[in-house]
Protein backbone atom coordinates (compact mmCIF):
# COMPACT_ATOMS: atom_id res chain seq x y z
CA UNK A 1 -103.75 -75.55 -23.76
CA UNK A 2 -100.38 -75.19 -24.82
CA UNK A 3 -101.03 -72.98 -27.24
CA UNK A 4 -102.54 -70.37 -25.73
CA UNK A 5 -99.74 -69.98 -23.12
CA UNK A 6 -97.82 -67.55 -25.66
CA UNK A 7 -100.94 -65.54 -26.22
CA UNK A 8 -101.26 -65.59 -22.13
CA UNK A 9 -97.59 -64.25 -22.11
CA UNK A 10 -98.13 -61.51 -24.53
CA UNK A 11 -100.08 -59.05 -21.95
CA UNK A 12 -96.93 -59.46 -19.34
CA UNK A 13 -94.62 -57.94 -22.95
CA UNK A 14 -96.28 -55.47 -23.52
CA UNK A 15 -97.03 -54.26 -20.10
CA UNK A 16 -93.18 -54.05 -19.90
CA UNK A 17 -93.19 -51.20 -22.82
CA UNK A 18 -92.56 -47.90 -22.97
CA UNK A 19 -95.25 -46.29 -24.47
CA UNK A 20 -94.70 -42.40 -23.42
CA UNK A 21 -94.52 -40.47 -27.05
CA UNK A 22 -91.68 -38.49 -25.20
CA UNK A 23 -91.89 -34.75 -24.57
CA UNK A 24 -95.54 -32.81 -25.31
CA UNK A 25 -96.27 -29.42 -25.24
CA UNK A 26 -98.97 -27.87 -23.34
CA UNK A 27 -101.56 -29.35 -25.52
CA UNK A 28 -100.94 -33.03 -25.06
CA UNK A 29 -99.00 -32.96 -28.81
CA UNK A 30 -95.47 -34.64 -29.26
CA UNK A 31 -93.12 -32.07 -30.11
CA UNK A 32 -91.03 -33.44 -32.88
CA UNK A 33 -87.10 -33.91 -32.05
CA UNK A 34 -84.96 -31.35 -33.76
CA UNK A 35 -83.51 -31.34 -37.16
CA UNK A 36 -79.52 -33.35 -37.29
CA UNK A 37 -77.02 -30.47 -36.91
CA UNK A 38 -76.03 -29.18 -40.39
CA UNK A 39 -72.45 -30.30 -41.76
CA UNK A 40 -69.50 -27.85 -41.32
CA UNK A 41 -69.22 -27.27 -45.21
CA UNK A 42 -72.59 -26.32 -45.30
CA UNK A 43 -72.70 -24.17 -42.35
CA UNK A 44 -69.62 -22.51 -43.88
CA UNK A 45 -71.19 -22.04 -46.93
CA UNK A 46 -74.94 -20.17 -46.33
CA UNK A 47 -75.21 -16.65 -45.76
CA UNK A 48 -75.14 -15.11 -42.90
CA UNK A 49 -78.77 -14.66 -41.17
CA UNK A 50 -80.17 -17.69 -43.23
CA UNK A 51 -82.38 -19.56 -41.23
CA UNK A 52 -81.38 -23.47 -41.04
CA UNK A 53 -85.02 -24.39 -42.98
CA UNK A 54 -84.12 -23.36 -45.79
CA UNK A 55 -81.23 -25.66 -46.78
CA UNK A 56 -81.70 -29.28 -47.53
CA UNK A 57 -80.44 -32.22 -49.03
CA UNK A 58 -81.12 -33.13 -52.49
CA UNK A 59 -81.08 -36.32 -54.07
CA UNK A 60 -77.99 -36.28 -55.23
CA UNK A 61 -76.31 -35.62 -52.41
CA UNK A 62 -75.68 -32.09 -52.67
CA UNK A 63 -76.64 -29.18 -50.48
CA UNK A 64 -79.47 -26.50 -51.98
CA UNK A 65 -81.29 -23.69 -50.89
CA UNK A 66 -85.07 -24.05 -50.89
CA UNK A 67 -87.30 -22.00 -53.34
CA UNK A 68 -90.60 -23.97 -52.44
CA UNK A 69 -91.82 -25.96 -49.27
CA UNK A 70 -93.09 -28.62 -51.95
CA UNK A 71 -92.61 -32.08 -52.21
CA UNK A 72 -90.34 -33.12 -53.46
CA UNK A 73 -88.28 -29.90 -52.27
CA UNK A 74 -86.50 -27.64 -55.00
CA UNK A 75 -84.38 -25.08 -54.76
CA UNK A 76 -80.64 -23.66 -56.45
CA UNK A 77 -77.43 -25.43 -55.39
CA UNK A 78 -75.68 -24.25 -52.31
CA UNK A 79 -72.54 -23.07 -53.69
CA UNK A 80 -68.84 -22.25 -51.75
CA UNK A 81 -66.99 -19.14 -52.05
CA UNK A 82 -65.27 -20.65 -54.92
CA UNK A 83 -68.71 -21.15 -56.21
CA UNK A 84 -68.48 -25.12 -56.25
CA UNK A 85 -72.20 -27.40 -55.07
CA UNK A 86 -71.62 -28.15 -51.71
CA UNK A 87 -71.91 -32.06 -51.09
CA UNK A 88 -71.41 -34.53 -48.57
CA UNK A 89 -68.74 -37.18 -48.25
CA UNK A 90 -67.07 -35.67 -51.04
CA UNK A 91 -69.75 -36.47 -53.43
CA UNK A 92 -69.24 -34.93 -57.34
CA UNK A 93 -72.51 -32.69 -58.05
CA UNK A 94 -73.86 -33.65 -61.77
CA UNK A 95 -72.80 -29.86 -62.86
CA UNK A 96 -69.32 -30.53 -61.68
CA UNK A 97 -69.27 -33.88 -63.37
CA UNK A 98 -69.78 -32.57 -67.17
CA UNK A 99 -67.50 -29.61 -66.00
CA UNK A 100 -64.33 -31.62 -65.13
CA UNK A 101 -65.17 -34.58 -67.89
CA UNK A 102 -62.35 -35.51 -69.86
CA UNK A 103 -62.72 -34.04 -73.67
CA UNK A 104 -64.42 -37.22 -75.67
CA UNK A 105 -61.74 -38.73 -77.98
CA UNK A 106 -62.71 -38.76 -81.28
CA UNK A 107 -60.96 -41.80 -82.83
CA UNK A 108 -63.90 -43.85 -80.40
């Protein structure tokens, strides 16, 4: 008998949960939250009129600018005025790395 008190207790749990799927739309469907807002930098950095879809955050990182709506998502880099990859928290894009390496010293 005592072990089927926990299994008696487990109705009283889950009574106590929420299980509203949050807000629907007029068809009984969850609508989904909404995207996180976008980083300055990258807000700064996409031309004006360009819908917030459209940019996304590779792998790396780095900000780009969709091509396709495949997965996994590609697209060209997201660049600044000065025309570096925009990244977050400071994060060196793989172009910028082999850009700003130090020349290889040839007596290695």
């Amino acid at each position: 008998m005592k072990r089927l008190i926990p299994l008696l207790v487990l109705p009283l749990i889950a009574a106590c949960a929420d299980l509203t799927p949050g807000p629907v739309d007029e068809n009984g469907v969850p609508i989904p939250p909404p995207p996180p807002p976008l980083p300055a930098q990258v807000q700064a950095a996409m031309p004006d009129g360009m819908p917030r879809d459209f940019v996304f955050e590779a792998a790396n990182g780095c900000w780009a600018v969709g091509i396709e709506a495949g997965e996994p998502r590609t697209g060209r880099p997201l660049r600044d005025a000065a025309g570096n990859w925009v990244c977050s928290d400071g994060v060196i894009a793989p172009d910028q790395i082999a850009a700003n390496a130090p020349p290889l010293d040839p007596a290695l």
